[in-house]
Protein backbone atom coordinates (compact mmCIF):
# COMPACT_ATOMS: atom_id res chain seq x y z
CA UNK A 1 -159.75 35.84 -93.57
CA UNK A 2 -162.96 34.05 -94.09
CA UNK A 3 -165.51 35.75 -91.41
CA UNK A 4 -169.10 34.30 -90.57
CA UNK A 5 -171.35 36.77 -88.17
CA UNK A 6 -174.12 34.88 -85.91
CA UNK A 7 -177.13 36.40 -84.25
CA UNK A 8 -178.40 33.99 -81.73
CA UNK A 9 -182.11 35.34 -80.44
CA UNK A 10 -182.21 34.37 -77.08
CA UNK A 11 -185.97 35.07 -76.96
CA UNK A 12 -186.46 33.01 -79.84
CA UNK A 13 -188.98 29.87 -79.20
CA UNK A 14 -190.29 31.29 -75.89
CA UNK A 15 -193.20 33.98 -76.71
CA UNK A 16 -196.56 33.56 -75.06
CA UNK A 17 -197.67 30.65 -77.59
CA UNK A 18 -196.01 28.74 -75.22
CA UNK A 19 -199.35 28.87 -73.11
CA UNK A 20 -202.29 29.87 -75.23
CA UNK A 21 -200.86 26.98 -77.73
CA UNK A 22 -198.42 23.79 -77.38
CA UNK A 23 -195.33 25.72 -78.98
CA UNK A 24 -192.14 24.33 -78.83
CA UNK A 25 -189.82 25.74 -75.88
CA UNK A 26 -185.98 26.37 -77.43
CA UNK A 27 -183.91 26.64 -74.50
CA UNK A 28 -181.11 28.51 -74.58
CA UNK A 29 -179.04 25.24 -74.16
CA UNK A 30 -180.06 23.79 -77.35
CA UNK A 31 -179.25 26.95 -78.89
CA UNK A 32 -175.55 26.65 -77.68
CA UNK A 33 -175.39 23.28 -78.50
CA UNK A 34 -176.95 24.07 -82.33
CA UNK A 35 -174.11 26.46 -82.07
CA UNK A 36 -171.25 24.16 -81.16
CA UNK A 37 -172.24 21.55 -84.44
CA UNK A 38 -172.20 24.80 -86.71
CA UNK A 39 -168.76 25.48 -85.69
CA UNK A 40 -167.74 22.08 -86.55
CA UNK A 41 -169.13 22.18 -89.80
CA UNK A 42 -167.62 25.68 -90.10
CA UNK A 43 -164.37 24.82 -88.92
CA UNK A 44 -164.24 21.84 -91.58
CA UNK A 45 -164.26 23.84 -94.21
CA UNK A 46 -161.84 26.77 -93.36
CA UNK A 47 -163.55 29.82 -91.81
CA UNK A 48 -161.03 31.57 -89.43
CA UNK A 49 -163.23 34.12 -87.59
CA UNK A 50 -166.62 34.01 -86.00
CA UNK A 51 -168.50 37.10 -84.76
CA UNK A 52 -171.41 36.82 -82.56
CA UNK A 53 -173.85 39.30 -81.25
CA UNK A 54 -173.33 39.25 -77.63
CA UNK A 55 -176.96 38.52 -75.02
CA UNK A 56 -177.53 38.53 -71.39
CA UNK A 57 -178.46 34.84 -71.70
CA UNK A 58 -174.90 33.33 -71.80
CA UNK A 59 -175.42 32.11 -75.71
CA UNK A 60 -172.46 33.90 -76.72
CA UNK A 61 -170.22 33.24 -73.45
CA UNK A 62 -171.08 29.83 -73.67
CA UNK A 63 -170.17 29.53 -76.95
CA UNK A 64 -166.34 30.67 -76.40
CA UNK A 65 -165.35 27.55 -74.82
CA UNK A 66 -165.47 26.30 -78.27
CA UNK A 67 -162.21 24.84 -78.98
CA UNK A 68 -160.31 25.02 -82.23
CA UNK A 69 -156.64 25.50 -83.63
CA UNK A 70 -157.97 27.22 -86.70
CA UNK A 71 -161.49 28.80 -85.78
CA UNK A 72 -161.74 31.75 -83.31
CA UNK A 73 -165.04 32.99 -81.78
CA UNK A 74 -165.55 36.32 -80.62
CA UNK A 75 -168.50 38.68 -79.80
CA UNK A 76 -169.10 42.18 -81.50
CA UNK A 77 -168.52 45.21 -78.67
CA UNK A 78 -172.24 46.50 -78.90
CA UNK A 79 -174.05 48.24 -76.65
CA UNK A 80 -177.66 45.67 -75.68
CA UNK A 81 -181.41 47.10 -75.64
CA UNK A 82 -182.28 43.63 -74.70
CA UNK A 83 -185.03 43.69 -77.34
CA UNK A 84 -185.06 42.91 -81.36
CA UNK A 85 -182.67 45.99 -82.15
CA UNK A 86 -180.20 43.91 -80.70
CA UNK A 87 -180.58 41.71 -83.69
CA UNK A 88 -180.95 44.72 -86.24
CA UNK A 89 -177.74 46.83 -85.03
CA UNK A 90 -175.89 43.38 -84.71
CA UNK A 91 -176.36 43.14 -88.32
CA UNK A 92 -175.98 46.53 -89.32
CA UNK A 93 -172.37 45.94 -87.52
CA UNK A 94 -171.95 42.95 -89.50
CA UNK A 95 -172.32 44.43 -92.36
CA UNK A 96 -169.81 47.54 -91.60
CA UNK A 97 -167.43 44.95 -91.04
CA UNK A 98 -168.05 43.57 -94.13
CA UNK A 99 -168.57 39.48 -92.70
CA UNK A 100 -168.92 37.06 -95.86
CA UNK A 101 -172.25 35.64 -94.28
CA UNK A 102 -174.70 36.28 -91.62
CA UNK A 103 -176.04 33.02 -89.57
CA UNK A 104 -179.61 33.75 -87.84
CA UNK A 105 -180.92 31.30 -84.99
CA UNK A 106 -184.80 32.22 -84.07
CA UNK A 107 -187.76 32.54 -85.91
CA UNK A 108 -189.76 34.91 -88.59
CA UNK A 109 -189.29 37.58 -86.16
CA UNK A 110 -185.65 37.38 -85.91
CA UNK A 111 -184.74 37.30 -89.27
CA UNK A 112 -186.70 40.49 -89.93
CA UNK A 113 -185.13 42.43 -86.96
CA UNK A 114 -181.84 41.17 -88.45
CA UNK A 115 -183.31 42.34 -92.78
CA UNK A 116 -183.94 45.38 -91.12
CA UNK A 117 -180.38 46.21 -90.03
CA UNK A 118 -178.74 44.53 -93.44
CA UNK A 119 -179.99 42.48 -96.76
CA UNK A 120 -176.80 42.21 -98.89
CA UNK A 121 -174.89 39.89 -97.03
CA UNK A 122 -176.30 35.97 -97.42
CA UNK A 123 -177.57 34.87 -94.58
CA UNK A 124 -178.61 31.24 -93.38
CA UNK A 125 -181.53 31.25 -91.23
CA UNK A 126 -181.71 28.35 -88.80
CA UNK A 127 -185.35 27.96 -87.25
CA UNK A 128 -185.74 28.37 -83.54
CA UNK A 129 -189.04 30.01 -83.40
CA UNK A 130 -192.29 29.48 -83.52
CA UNK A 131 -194.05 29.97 -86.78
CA UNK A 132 -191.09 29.19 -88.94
CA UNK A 133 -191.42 30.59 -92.52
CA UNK A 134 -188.47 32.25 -93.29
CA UNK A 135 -185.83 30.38 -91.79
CA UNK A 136 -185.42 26.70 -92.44
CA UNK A 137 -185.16 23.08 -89.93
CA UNK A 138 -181.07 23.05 -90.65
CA UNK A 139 -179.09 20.58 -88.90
CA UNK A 140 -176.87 22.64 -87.26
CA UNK A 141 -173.51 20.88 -88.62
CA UNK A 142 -174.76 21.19 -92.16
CA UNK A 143 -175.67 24.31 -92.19
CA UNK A 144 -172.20 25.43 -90.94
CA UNK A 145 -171.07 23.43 -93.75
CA UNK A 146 -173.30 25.42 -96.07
CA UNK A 147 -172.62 28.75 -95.01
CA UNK A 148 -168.76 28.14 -94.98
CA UNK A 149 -168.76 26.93 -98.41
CA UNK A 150 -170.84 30.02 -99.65
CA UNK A 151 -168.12 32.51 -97.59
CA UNK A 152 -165.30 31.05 -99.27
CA UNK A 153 -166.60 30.92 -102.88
CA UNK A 154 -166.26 27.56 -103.28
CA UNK A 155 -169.78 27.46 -104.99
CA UNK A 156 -171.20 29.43 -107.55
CA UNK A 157 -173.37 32.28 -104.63
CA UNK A 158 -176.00 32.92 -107.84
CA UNK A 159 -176.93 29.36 -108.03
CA UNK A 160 -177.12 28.59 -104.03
CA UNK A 161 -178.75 31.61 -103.36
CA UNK A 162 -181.82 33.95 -103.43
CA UNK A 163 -183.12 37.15 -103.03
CA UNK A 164 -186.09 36.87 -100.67
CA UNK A 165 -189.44 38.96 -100.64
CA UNK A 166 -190.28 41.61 -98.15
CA UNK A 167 -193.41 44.01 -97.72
CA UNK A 168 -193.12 47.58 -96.72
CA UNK A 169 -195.35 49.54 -94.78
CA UNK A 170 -195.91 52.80 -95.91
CA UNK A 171 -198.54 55.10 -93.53
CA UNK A 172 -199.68 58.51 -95.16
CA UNK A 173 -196.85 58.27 -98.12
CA UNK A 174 -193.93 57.48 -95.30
CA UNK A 175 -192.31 54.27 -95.12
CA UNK A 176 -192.24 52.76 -91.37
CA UNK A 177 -191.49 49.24 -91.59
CA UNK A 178 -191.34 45.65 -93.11
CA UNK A 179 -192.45 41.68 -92.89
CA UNK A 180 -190.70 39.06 -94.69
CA UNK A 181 -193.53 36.43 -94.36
CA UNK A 182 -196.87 38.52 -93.46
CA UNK A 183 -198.69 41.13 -92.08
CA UNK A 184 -202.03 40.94 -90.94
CA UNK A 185 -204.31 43.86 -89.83
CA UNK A 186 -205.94 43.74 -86.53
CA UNK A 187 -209.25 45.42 -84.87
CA UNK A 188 -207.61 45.50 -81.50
CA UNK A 189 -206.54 48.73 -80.28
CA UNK A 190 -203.73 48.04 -78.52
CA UNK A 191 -199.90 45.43 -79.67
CA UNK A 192 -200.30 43.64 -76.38
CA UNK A 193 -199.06 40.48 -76.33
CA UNK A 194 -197.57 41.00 -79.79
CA UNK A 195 -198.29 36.96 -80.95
CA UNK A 196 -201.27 36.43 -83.02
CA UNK A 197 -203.04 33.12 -81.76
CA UNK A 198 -206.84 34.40 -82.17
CA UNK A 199 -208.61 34.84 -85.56
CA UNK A 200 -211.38 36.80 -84.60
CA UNK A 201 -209.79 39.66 -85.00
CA UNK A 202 -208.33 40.06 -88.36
CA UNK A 203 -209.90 41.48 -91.34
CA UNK A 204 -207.01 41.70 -94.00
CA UNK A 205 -203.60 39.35 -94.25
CA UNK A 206 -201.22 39.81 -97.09
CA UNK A 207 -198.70 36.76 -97.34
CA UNK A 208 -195.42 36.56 -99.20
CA UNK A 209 -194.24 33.31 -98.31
CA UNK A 210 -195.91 30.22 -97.60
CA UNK A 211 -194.79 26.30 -97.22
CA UNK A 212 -197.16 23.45 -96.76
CA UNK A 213 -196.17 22.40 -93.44
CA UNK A 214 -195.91 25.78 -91.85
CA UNK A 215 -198.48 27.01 -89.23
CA UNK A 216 -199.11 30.56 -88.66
CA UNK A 217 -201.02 33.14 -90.52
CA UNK A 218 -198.83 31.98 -93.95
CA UNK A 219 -200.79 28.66 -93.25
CA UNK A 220 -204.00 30.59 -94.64
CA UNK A 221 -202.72 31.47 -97.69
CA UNK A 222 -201.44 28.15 -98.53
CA UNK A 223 -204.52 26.67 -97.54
CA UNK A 224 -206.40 28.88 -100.15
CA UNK A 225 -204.41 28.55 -103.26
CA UNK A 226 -202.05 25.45 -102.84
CA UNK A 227 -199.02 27.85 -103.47
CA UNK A 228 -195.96 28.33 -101.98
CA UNK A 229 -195.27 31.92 -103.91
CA UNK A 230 -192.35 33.12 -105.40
CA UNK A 231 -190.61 35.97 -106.55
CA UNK A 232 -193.07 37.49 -108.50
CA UNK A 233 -196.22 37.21 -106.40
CA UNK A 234 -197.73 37.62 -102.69
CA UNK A 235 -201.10 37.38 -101.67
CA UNK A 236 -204.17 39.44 -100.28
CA UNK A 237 -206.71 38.16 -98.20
CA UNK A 238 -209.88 39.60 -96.65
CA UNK A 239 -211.24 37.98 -93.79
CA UNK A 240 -214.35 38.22 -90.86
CA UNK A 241 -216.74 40.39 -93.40
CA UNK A 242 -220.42 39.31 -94.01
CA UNK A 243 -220.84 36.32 -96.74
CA UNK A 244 -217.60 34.81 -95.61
CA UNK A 245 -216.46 31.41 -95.75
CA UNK A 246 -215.44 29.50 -92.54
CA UNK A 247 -211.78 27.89 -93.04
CA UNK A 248 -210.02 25.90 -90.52
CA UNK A 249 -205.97 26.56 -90.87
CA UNK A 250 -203.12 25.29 -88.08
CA UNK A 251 -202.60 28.94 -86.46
CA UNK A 252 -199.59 28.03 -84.62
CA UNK A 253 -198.34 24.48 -83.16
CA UNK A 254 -200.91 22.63 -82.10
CA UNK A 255 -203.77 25.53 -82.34
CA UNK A 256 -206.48 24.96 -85.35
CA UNK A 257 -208.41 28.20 -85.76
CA UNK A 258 -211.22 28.75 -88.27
CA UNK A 259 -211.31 32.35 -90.09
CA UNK A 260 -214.27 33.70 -91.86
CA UNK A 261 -212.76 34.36 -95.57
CA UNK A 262 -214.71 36.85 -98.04
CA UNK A 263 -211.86 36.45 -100.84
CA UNK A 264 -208.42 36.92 -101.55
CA UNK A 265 -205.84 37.75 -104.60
CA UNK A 266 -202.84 37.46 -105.80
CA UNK A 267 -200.78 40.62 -105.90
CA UNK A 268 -197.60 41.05 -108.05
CA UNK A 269 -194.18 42.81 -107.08
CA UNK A 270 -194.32 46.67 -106.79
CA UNK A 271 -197.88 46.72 -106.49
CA UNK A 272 -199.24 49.02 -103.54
CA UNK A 273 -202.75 47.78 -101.35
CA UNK A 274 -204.26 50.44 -99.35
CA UNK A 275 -205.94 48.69 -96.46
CA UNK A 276 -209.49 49.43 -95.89
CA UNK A 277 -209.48 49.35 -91.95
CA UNK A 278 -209.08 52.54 -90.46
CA UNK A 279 -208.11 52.12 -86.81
CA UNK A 280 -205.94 49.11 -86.26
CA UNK A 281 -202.67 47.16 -85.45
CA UNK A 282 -200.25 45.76 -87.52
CA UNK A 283 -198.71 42.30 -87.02
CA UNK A 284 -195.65 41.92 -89.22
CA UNK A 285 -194.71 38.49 -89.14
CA UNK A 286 -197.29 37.18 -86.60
CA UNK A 287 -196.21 39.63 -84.18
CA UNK A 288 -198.33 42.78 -83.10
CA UNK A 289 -196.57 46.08 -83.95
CA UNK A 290 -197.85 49.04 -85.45
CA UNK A 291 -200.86 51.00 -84.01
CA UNK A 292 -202.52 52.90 -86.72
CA UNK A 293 -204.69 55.91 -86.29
CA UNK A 294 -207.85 56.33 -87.99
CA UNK A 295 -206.87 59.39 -89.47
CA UNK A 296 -204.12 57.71 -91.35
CA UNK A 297 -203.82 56.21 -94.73
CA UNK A 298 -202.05 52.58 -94.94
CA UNK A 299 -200.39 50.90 -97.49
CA UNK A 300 -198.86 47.53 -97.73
CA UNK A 301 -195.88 47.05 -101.18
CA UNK A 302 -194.52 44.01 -102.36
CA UNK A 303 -191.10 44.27 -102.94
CA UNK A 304 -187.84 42.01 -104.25
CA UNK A 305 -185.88 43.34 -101.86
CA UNK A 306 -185.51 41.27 -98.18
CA UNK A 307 -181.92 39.55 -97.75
CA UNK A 308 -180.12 37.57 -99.73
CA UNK A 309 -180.84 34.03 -98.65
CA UNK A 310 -178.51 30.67 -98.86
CA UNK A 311 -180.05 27.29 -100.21
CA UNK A 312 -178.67 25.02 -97.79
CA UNK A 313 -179.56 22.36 -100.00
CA UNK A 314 -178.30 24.10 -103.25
CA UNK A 315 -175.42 24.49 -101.60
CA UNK A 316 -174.71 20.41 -100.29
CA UNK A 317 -175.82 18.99 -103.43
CA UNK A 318 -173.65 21.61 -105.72
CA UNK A 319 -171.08 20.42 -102.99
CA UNK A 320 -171.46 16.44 -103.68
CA UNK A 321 -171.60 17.01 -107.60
CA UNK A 322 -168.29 19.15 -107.50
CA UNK A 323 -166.61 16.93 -105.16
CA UNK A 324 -165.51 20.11 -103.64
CA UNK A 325 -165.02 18.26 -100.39
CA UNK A 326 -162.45 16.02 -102.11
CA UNK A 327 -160.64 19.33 -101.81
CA UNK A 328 -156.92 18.70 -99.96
CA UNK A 329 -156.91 21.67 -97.92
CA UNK A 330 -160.66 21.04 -96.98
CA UNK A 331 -159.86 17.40 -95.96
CA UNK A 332 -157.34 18.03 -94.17
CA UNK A 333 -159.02 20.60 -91.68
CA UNK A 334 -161.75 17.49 -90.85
């Protein structure tokens, strides 16, 4: 039995940029209804079994309604925090279970609550966030399409997929935590809010992923080097120092911010950066959540190791050259 697992962030798209910035609001609606076109898309090409991480915000319930002969939605029997270890012991259930793919609705946040609890099984990141990175603006019909394929085998998983980036936070030689876009070091003394929508108070940002039309902290390291990064490479920016440059990036939807730059780097997979601030906070993926004692020492790795991540459009266009939905038992289903 072909299996897909879903984690559906309820919070996802609703975080204080919302009022310090002109953010997008996600409803929970248009999560459901994101939901219902994946399960068509699923459904068309043969998964049996859907298992979604159950919320207090009646994504999952809503979602049951769904009606099918041949695909049956149910939600995991977990235990809720109501906070992002929902997401991460979702996945880590996920993965006991052994599920053939791992669908992710929210934003850069989400998807590392969810790396954190598993990074073998593919996942498909749909964005619902804010700053969007990580996961991709999928059509939610195609991307059901996409991940079904992938579960099934019906296209070759080492040319439709990837293993992402992630960087590790290690404080006096003991690991604590990771980012799969960024993490930026703050003077504040205190998480907060947890969203980053001020400059002012960042002195080092070390990116691993960056796209052109992204805003966010990413957006600054694009906007230095041209460069989307890849496997092999992050990068390292020091900022609001004396003889810095003024540079005006999009820090989240609809918010330009200027940041005083001194310089930056690239830095290379299974490298180690100690940070030179001494009292801070840690945002790991644009989001406030490490508070660092003065005492201790800090050090941010680059690492090939973050979750395995499907090519939606890999996938379709390896689809369309195979004719694999030319496939009887395929056509039939639609």
């Amino acid at each position: 039995m072909t299996t897909i697992g879903i984690i559906a962030n309820p919070m996802a798209g609703k975080d204080i940029r919302r009022l310090v910035a002109h953010g997008r609001y996600v409803s929970n609606n248009e999560k459901v209804n994101t939901l219902r076109r994946l399960f068509v898309g699923l459904d068309s090409v043969g998964v049996e079994q859907v298992l979604m991480m159950p919320d207090y915000d009646g994504i999952s319930s809503n979602c049951k309604n769904y009606r099918s002969k041949n695909l049956k939605i149910e939600t995991l029997d977990m235990r809720l925090i109501d906070n992002e270890m929902d997401s991460t012991n979702a996945a880590k259930i996920l993965k006991e279970l052994e599920v053939d793919c791992i669908i992710t609705l929210g934003g850069d946040g989400t998807n590392r609550a969810v790396a954190k609890g598993c990074t073998t099984i593919p996942i498909l990141p749909i964005s619902t966030g804010t700053n969007n990175v990580f996961p991709e603006n999928i059509e939610g019909t195609i991307a059901g399409i996409a991940a079904g394929l992938v579960s099934k085998n019906l296209v070759n998983i080492n040319e439709t997929t990837y293993k992402s980036n992630s960087l590790e936070v290690w404080i006096d030689n003991s690991f604590k935590d990771i980012a799969l876009v960024d993490i930026a070091v703050s003077f504040t003394d205190s998480v907060g809010a947890k969203a980053i929508w001020t400059t002012s108070e960042l002195s080092e940002i070390f990116v691993i992923k960056a796209k052109s039309t992204a805003t966010g902290l990413s957006s600054i390291a694009y906007m230095l080097s041209g460069d989307e990064l890849n496997k092999d490479k992050g990068i390292h920016i020091r900022a609001n120092s004396t003889n810095s440059k003024n540079l005006k990036v999009p820090l989240a939807p609809g918010l330009i911010k200027s940041i005083p730059i001194k310089n930056w780097k690239y830095i290379k997979t299974d490298s180690r950066t100690k940070i030179a601030q001494s009292s801070c906070v840690l945002a790991l993926d644009g989001e406030r959540t490490l508070s660092v004692k003065s005492s201790s020492k800090v050090e941010i790795a680059l690492k090939n190791n973050g979750p395995v991540v499907i090519s939606t459009d890999k996938v379709i266009e390896q689809a369309a050259l195979s004719n694999i939905m030319y496939n009887t038992a395929i056509a039939d289903r639609i």
